[in-house]
C-alpha atoms as a PDB file:
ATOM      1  CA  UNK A   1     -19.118  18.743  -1.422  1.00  0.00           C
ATOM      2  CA  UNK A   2     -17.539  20.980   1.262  1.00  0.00           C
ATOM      3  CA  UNK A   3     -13.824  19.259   2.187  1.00  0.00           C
ATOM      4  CA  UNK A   4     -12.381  20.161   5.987  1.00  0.00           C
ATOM      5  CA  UNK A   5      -9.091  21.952   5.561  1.00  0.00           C
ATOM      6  CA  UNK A   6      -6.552  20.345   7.076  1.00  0.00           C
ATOM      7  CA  UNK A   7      -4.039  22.662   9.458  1.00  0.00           C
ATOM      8  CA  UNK A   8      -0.945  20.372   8.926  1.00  0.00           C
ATOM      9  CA  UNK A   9      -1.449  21.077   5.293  1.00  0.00           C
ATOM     10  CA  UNK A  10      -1.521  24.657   5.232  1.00  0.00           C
ATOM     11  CA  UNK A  11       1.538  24.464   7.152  1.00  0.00           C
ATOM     12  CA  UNK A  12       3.147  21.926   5.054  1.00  0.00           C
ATOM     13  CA  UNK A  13       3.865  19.782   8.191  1.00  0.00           C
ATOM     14  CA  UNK A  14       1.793  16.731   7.218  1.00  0.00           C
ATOM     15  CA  UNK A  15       4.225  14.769   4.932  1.00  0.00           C
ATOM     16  CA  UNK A  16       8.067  14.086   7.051  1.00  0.00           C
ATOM     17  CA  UNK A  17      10.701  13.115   4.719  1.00  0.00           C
ATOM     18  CA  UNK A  18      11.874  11.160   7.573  1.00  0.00           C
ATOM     19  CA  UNK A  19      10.713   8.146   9.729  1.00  0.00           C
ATOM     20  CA  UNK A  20      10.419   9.604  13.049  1.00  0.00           C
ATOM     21  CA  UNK A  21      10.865   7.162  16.376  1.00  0.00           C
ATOM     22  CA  UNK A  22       7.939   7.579  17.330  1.00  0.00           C
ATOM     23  CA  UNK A  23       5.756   7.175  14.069  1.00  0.00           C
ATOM     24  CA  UNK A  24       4.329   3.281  13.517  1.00  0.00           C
ATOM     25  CA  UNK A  25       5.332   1.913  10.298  1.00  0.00           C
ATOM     26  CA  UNK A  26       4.926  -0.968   7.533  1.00  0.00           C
ATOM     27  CA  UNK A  27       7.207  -2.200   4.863  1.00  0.00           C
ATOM     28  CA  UNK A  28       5.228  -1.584   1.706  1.00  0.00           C
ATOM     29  CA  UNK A  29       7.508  -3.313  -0.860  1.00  0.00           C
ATOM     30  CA  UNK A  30       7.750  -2.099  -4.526  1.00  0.00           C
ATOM     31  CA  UNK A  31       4.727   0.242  -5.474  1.00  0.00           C
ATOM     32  CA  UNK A  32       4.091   3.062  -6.722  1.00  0.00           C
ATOM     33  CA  UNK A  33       4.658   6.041  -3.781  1.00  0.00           C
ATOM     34  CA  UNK A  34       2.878   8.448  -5.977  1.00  0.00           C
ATOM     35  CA  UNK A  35      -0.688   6.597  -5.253  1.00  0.00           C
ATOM     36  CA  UNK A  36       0.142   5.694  -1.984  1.00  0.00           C
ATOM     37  CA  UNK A  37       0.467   9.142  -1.180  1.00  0.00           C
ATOM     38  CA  UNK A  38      -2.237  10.507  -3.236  1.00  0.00           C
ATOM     39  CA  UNK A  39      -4.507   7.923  -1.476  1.00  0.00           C
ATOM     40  CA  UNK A  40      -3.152   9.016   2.322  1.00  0.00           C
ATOM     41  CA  UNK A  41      -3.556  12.363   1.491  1.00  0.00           C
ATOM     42  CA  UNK A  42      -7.537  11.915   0.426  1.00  0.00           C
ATOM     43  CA  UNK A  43      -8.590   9.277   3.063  1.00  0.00           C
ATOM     44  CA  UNK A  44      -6.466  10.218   6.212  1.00  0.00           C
ATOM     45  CA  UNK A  45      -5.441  13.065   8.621  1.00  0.00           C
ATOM     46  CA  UNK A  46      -2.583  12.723  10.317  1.00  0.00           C
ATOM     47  CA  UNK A  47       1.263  13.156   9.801  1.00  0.00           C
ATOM     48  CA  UNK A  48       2.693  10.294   8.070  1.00  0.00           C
ATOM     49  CA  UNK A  49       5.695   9.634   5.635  1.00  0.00           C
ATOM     50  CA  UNK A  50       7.143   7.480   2.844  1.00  0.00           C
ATOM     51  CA  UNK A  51      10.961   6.400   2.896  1.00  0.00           C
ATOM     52  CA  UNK A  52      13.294   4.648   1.823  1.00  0.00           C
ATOM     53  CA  UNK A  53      15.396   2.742   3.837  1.00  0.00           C
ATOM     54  CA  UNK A  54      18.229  -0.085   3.785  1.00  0.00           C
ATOM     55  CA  UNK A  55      17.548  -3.092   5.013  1.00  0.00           C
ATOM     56  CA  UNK A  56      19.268  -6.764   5.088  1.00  0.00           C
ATOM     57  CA  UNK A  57      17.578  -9.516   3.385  1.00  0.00           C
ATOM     58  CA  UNK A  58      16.974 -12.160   6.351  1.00  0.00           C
ATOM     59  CA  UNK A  59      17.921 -15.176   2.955  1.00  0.00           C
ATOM     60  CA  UNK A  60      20.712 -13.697   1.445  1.00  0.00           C
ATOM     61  CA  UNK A  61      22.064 -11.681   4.150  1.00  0.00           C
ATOM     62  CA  UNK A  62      22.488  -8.866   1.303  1.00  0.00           C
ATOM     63  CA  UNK A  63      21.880  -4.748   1.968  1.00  0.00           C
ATOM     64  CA  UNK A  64      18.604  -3.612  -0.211  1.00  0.00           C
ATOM     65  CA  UNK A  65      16.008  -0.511   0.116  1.00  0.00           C
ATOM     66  CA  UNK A  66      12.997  -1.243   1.552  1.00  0.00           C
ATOM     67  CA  UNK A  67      10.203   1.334   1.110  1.00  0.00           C
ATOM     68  CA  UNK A  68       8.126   2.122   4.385  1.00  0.00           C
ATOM     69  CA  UNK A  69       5.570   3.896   5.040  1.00  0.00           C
ATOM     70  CA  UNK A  70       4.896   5.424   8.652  1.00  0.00           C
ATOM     71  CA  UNK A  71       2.115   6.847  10.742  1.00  0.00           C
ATOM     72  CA  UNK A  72       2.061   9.288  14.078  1.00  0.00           C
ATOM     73  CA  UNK A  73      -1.711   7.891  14.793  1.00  0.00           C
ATOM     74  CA  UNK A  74      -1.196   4.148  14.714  1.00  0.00           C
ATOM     75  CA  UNK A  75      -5.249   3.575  13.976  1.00  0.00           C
ATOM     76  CA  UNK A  76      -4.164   5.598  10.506  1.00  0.00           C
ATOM     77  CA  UNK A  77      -1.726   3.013  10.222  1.00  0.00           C
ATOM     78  CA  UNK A  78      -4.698   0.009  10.738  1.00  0.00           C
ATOM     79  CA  UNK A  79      -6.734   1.887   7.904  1.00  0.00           C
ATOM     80  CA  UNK A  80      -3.891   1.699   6.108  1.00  0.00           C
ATOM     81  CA  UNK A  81      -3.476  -1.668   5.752  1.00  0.00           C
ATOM     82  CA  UNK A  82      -6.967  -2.643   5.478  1.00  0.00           C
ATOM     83  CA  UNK A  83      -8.359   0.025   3.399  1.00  0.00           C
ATOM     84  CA  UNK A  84      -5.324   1.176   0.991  1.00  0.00           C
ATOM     85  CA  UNK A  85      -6.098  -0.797  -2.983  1.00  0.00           C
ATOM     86  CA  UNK A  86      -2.175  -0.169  -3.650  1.00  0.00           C
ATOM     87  CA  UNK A  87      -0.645  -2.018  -0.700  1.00  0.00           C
ATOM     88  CA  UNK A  88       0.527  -4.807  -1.996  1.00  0.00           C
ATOM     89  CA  UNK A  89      -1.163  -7.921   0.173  1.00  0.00           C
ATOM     90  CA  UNK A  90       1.571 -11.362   0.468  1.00  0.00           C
END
């Protein structure tokens, strides 16, 4: 099996360590970033990234992380979340 080489790799411009304006994103709550990524890496193309950010929780009003995940293409972001076995469905 022949696998495409993906520029952004090479260049190690594929995976931000920040959440860009302009990148789409989803709150993917507490999994495992290690599978998320390895499955992004395999199955998509684009730039994307995996933070952590705080957030307030809308019940107790309280300041806690909330893990995102974000996407420069939003269709990678649509895959994402209908294709990805580690999201975590509610």
């Amino acid at each position: 099996m022949i696998q495409d080489i993906n520029p952004l790799e090479v260049l190690n411009k594929r995976v931000l360590d920040f959440l860009p304006k302009h990148f789409v994103r989803t709150c993917i709550g507490e999994v495992d970033t290690r599978e998320i990524k390895t499955w992004i890496r395999s199955n998509l193309k684009g730039r994307y990234c995996v933070v952590s950010y705080p957030t307030i929780n809308e019940n107790t009003g309280r300041l806690r992380h909330a893990k995102f995940v974000g996407f420069e293409d939003p269709k990678e972001l649509t895959y994402f979340m209908l294709a990805c076995p580690y999201k975590r469905r509610d």
